[in-house]
N, C-alpha and C. Protein backbone atom coordinates (compact mmCIF):
# COMPACT_ATOMS: atom_id res chain seq x y z
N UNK A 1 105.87 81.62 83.69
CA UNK A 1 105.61 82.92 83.10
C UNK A 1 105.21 82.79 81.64
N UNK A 2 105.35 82.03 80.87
CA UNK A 2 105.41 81.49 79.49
C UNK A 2 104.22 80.98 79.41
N UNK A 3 103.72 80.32 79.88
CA UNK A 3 102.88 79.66 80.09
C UNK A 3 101.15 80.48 80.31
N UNK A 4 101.77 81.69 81.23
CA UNK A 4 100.52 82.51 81.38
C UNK A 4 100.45 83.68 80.18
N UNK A 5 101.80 83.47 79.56
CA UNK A 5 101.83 84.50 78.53
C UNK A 5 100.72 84.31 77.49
N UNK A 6 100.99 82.63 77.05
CA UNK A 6 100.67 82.07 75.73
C UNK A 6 98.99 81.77 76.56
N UNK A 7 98.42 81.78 77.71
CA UNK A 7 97.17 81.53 77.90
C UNK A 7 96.56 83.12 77.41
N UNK A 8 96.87 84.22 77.97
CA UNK A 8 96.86 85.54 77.42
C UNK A 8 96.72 85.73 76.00
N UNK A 9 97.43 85.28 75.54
CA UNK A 9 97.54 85.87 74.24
C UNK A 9 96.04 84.80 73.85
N UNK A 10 96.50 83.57 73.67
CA UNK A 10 94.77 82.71 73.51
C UNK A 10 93.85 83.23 73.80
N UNK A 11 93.64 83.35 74.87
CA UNK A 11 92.51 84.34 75.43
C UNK A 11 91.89 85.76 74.73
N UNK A 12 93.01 86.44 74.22
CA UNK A 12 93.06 87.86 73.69
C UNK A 12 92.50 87.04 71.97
N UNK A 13 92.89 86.08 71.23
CA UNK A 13 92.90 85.67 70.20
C UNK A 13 91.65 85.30 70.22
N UNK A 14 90.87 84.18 71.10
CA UNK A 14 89.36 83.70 71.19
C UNK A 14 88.83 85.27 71.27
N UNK A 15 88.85 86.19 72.06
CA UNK A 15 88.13 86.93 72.19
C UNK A 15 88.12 88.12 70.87
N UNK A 16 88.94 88.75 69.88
CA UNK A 16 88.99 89.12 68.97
C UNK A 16 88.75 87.66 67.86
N UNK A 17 88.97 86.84 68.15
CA UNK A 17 88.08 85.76 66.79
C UNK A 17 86.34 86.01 66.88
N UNK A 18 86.13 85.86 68.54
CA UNK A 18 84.63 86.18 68.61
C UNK A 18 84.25 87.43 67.57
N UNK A 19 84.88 88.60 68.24
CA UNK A 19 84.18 89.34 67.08
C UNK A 19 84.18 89.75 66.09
N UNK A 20 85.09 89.11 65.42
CA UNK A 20 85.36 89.36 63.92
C UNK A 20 84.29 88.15 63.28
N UNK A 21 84.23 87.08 63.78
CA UNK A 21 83.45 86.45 63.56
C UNK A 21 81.84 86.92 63.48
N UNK A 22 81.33 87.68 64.85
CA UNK A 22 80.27 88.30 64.24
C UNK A 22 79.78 89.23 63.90
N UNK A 23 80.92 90.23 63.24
CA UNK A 23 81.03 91.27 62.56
C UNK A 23 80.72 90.87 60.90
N UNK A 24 81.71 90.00 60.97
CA UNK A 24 81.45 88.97 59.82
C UNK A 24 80.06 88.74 59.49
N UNK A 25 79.46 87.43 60.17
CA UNK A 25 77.89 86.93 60.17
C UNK A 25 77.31 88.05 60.31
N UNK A 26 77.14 89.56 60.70
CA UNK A 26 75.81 90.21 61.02
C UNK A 26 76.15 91.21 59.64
N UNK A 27 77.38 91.11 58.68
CA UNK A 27 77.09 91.94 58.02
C UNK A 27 77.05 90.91 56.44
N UNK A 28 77.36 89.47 56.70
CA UNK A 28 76.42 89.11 55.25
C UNK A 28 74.98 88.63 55.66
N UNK A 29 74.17 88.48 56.95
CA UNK A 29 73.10 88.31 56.73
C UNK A 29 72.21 89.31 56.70
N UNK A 30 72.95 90.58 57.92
CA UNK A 30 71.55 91.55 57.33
C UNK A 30 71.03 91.82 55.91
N UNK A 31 70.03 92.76 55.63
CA UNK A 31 69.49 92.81 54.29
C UNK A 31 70.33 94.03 54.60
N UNK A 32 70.57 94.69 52.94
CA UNK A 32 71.07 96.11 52.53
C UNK A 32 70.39 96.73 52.02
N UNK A 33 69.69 97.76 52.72
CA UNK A 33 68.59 98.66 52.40
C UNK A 33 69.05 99.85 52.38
N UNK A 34 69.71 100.68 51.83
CA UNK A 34 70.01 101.80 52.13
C UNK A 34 68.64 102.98 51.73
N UNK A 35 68.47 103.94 53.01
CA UNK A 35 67.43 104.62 52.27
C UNK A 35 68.08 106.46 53.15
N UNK A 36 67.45 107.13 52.71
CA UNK A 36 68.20 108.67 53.13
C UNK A 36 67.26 108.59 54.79
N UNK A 37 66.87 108.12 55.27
CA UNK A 37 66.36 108.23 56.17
C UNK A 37 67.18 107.86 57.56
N UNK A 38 67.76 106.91 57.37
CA UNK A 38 69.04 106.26 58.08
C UNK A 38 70.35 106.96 58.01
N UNK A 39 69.87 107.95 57.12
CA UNK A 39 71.54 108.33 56.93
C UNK A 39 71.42 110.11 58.05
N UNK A 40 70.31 110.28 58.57
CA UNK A 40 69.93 111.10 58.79
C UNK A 40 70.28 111.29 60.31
N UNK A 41 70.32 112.68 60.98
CA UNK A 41 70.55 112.48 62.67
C UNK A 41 69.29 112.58 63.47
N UNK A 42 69.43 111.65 64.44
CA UNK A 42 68.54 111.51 65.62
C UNK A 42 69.26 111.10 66.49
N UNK A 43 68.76 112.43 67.43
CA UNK A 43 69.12 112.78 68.90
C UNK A 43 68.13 112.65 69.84
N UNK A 44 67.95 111.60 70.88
CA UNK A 44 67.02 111.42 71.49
C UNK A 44 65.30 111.70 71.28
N UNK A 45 64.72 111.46 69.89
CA UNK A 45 63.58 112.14 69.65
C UNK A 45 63.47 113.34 68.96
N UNK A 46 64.47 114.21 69.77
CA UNK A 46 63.97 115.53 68.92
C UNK A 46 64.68 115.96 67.60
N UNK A 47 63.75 116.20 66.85
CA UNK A 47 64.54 116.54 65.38
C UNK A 47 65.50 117.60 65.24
N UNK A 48 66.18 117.51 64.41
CA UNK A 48 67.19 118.19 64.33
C UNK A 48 67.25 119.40 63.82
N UNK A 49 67.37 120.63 63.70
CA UNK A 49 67.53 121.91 63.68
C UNK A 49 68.93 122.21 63.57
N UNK A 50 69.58 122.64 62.20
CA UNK A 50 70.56 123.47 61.73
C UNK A 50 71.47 122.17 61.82
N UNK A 51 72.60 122.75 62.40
CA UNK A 51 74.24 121.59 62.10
C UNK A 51 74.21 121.56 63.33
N UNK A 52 74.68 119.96 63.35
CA UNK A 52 75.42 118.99 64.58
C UNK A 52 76.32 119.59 65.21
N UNK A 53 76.80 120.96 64.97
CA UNK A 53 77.65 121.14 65.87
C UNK A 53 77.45 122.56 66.78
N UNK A 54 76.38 122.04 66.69
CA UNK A 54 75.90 123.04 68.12
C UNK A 54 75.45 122.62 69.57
N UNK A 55 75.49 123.71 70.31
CA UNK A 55 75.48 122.83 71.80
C UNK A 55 73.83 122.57 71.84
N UNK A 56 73.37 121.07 72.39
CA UNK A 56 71.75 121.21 72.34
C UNK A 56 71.97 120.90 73.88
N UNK A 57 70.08 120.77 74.44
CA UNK A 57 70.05 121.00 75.47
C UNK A 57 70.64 119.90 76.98
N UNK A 58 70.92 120.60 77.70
CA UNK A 58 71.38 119.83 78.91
C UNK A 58 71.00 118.75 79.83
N UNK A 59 69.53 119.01 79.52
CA UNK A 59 68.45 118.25 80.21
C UNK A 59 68.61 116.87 80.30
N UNK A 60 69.36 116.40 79.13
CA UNK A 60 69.69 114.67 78.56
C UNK A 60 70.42 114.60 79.40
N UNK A 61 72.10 115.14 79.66
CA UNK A 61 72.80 115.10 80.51
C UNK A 61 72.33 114.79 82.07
N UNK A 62 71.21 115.94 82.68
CA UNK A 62 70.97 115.95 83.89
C UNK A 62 70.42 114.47 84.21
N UNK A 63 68.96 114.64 83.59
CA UNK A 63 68.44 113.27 83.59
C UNK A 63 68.97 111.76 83.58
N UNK A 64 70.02 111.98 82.72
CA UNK A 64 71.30 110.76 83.17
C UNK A 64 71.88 110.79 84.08
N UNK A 65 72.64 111.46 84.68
CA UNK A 65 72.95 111.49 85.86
C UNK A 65 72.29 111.44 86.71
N UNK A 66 71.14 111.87 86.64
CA UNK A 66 70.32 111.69 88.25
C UNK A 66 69.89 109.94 88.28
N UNK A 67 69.72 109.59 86.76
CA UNK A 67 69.45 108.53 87.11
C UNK A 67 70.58 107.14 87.55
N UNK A 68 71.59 107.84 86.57
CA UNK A 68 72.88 106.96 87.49
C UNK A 68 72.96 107.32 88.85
N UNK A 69 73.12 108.13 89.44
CA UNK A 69 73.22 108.60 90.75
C UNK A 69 71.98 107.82 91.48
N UNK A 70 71.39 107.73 91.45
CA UNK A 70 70.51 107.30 92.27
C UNK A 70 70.44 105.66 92.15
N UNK A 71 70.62 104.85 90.55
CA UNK A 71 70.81 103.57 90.47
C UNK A 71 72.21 103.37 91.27
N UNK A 72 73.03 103.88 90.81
CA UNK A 72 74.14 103.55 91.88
C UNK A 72 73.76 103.07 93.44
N UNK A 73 72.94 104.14 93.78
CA UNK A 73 73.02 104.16 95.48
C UNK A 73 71.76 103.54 95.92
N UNK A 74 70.78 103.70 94.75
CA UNK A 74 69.90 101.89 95.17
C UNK A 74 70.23 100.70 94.61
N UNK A 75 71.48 100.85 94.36
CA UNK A 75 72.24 99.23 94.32
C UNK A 75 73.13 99.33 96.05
N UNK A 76 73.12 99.90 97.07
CA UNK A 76 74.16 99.58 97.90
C UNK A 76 72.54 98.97 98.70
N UNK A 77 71.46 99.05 98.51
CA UNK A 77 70.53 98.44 99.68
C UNK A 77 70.50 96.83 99.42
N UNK A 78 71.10 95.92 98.18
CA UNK A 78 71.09 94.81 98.25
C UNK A 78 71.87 94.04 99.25
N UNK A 79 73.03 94.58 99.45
CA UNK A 79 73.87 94.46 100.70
C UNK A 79 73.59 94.80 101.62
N UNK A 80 73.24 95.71 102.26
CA UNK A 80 72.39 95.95 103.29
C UNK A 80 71.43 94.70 103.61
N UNK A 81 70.37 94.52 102.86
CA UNK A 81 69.66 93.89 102.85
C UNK A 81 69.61 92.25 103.39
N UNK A 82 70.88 92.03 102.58
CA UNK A 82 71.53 90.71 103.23
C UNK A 82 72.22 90.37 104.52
N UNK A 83 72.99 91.24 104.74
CA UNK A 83 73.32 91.46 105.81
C UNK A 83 72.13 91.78 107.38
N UNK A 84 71.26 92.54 106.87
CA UNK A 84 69.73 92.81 107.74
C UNK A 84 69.55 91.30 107.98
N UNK A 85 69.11 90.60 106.97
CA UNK A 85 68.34 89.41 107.01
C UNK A 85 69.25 87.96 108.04
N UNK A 86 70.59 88.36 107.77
CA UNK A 86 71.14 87.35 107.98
C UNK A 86 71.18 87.68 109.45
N UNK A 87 71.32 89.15 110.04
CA UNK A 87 71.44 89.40 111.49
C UNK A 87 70.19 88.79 112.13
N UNK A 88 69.22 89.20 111.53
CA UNK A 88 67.81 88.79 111.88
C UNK A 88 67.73 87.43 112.37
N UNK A 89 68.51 86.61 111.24
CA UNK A 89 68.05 85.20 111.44
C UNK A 89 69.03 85.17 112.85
N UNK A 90 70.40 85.54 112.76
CA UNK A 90 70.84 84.85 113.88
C UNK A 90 70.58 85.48 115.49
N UNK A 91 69.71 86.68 115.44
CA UNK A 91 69.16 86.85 116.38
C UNK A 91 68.27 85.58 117.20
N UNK A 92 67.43 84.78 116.11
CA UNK A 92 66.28 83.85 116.20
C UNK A 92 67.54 83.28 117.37
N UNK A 93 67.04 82.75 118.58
CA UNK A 93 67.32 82.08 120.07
C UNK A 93 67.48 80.67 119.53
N UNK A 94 66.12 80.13 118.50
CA UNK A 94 65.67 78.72 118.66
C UNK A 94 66.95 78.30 117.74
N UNK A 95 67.31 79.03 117.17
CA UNK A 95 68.66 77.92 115.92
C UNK A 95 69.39 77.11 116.40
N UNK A 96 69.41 76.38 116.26
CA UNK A 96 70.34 74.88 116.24
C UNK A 96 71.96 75.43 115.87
N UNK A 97 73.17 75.23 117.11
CA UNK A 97 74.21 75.71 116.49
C UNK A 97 74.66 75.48 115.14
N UNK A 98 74.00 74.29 114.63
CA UNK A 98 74.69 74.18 113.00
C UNK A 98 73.94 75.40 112.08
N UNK A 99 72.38 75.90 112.29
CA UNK A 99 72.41 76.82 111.94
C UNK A 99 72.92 78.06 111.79
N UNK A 100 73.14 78.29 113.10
CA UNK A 100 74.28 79.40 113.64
C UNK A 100 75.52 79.42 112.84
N UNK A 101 75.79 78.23 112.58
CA UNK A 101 77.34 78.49 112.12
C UNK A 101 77.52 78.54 110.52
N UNK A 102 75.94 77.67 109.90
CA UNK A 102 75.83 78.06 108.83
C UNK A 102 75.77 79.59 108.26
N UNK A 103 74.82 80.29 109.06
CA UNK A 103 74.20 81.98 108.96
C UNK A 103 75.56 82.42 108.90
N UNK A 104 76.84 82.43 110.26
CA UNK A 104 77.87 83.24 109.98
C UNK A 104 78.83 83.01 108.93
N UNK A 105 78.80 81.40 108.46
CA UNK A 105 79.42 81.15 107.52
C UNK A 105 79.45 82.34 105.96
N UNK A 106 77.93 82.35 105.97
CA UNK A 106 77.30 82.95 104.94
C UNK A 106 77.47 84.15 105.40
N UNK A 107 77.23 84.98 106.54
CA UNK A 107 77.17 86.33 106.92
C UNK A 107 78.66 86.76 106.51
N UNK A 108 79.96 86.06 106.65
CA UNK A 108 81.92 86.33 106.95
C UNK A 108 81.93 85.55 105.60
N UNK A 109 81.53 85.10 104.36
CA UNK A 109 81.81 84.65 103.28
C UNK A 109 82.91 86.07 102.06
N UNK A 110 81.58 86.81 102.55
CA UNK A 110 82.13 87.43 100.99
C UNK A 110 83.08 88.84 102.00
N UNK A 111 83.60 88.97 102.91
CA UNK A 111 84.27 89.36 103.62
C UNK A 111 86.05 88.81 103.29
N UNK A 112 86.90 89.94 102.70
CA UNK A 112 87.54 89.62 102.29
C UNK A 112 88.94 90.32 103.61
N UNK A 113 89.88 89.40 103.27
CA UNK A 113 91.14 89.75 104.46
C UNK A 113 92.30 89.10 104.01
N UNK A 114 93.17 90.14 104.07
CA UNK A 114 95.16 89.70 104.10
C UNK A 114 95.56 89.27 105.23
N UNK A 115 94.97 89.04 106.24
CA UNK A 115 95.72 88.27 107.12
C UNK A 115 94.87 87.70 107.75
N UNK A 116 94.33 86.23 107.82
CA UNK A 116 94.19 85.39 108.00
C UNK A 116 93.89 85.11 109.37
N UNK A 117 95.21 85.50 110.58
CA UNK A 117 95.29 85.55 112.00
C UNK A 117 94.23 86.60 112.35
N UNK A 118 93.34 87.91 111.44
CA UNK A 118 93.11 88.61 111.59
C UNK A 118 91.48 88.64 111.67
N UNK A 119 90.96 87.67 110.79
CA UNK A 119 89.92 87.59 110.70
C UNK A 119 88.78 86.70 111.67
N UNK A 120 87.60 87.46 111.62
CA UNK A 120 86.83 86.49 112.73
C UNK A 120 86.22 85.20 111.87
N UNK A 121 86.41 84.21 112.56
CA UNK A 121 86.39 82.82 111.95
C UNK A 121 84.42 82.71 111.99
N UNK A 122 83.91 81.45 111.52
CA UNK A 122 82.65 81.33 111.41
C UNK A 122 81.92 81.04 112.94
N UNK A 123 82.84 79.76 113.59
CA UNK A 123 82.85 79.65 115.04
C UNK A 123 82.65 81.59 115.95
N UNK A 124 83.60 82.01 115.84
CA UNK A 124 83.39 83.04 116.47
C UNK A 124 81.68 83.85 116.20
N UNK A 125 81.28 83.70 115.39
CA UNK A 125 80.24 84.67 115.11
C UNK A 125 79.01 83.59 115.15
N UNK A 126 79.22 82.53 115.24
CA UNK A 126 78.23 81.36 116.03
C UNK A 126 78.29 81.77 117.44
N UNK A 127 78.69 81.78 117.86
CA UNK A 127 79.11 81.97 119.38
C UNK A 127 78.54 83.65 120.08
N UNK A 128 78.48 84.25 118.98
CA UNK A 128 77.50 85.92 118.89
C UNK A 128 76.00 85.48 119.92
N UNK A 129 76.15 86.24 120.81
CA UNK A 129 74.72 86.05 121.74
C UNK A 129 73.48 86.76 120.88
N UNK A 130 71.88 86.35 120.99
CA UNK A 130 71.26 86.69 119.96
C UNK A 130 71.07 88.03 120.65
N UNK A 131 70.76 88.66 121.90
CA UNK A 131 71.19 90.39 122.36
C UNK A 131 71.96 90.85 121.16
N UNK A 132 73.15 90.79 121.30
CA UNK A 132 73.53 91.07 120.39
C UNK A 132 73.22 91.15 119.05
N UNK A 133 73.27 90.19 118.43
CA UNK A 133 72.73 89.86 117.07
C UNK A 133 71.15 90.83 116.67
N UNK A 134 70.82 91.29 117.76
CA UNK A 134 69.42 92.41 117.62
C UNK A 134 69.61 93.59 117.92
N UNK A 135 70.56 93.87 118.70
CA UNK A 135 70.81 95.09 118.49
C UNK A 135 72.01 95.51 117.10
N UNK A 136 72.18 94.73 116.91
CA UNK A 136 73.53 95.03 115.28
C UNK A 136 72.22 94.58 114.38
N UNK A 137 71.17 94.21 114.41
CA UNK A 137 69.91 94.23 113.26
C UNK A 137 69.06 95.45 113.44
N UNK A 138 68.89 96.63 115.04
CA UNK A 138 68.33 97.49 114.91
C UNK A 138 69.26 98.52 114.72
N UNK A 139 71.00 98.40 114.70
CA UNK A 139 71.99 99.91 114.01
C UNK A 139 71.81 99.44 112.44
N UNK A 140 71.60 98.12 111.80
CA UNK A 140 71.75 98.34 110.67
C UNK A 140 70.34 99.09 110.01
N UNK A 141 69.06 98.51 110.73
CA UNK A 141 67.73 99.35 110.26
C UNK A 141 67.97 100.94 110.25
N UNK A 142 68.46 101.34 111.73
CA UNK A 142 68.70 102.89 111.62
C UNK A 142 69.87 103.12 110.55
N UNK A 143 70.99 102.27 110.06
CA UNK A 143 71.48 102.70 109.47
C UNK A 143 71.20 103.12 107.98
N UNK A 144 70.33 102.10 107.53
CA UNK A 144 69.27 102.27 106.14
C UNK A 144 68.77 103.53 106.05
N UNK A 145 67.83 103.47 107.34
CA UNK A 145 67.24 104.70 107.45
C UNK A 145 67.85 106.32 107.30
N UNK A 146 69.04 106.00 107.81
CA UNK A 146 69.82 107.41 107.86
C UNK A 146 70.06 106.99 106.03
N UNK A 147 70.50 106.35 105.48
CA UNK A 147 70.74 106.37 103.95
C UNK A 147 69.90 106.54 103.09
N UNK A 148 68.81 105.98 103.49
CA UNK A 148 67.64 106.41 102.88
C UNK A 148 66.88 107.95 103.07
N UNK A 149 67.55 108.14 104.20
CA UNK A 149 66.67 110.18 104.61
C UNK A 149 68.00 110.83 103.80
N UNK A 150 68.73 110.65 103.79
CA UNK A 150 69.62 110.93 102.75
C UNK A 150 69.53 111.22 101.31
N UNK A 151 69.27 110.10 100.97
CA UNK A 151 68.29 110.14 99.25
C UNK A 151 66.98 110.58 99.37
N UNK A 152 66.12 110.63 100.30
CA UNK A 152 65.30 111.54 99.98
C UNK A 152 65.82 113.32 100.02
N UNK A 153 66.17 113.22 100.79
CA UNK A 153 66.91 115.05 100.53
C UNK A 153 67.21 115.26 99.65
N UNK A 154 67.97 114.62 98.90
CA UNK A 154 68.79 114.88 97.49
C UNK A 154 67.52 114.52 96.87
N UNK A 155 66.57 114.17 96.21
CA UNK A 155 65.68 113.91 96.12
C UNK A 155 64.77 114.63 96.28
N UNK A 156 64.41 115.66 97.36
CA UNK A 156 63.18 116.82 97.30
C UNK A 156 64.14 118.29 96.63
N UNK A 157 65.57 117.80 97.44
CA UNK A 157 66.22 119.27 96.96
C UNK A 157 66.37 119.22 95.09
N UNK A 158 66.34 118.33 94.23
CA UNK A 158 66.65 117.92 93.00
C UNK A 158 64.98 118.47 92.54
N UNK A 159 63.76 118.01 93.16
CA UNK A 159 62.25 118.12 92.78
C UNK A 159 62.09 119.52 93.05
N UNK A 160 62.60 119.95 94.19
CA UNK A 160 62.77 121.66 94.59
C UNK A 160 63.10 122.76 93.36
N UNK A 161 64.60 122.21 93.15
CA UNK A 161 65.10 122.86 91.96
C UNK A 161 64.61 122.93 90.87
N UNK A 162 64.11 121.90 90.60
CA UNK A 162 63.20 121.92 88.71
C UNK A 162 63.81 120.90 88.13
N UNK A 163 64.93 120.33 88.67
CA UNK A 163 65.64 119.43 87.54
C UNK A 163 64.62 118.51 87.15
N UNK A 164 64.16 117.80 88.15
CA UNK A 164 63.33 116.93 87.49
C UNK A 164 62.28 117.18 86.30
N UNK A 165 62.12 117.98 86.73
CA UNK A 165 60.93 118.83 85.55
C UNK A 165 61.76 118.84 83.94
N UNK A 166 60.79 117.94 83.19
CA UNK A 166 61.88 118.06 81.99
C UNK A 166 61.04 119.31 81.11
N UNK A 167 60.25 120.15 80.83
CA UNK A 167 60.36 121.17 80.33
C UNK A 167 60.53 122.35 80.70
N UNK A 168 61.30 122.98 81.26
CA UNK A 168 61.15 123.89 82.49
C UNK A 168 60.66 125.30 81.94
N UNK A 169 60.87 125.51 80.79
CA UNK A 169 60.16 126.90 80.43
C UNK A 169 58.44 126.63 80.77
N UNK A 170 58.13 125.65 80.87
CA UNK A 170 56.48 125.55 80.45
C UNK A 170 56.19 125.56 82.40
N UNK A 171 56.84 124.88 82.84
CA UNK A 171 57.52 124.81 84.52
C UNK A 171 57.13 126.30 84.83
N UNK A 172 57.99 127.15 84.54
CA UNK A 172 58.38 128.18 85.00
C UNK A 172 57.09 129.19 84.40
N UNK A 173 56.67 128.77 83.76
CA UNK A 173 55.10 130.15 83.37
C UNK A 173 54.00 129.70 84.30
N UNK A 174 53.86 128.22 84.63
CA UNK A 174 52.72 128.73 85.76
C UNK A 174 52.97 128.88 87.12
């Protein structure tokens, strides 16, 4: 317990030395220029009008979110993707069982499990008939597909609404 304490605390110590260290270096090498221009607010482009403490427009907000929302959920097709490819291959008839057992190796890798007795071993999913292995490569295509008609909905209903439209008064006159 001592032992993981004092690695902790090291750890916590390298990592606050890092940045004091280049808090340090980036503030005696920059140059010191002070000019009123820098001291000034900018908000995404648009200049500023009256005091900072008014509500400005929403549009920044939306536009972020749609775009997290949607990076989010075109990050789940990389997995997909792998998984597609790897069914694919072990559909292929001609593989050599060491291939086979390589593909499931790789397919049950990042597949995580608490019990051990519980999980399907690499052998087992070598042993997967390639029937099989093609029809679990054409539910995962339909399954894309259903995820993908998905994001497009959200997607025409979002283009429907106007959000996308980033000026919408100019939107809304013709």
């Amino acid at each position: 317990m001592i032992a993981l304490v004092c690695t902790l605390v090291i750890f916590v110590g390298v990592g606050v030395g890092f940045l004091w260290t280049n808090l340090l270096v980036g503030q005696l090498l920059r140059p010191a220029k002070p000019a009123p221009e820098k001291g000034d607010i900018y908000e995404c482009g648009e200049p500023t009008i009256g005091s900072s403490w008014i509500q400005f427009d929403l549009r920044f907000y939306v536009v972020a979110l749609l775009f997290v929302i949607f990076d989010v959920e075109m990050a789940f097709f990389f997995p997909w993707a792998v998984a597609f490819g790897t069914t694919n291959q072990l559909a292929d008839e001609s593989l050599s069982p060491v291939q086979r057992h390589a593909l499931a190796d790789s397919l049950l890798a990042p597949v995580p499990s608490a019990d051990a007795a519980n999980m399907a071993t690499a052998a087992d999913a070598a042993d997967v008939p390639s029937a099989f292995a093609k029809r679990l490569a054409w539910f995962l295509f339909l399954d894309i597909l259903v995820f993908f008609g998905v994001l497009l909905v959200g997607f025409a209903y979002l283009w429907k609404r106007g959000d996308l439209d980033w000026v919408r008064s100019l939107a809304s006159q013709k």
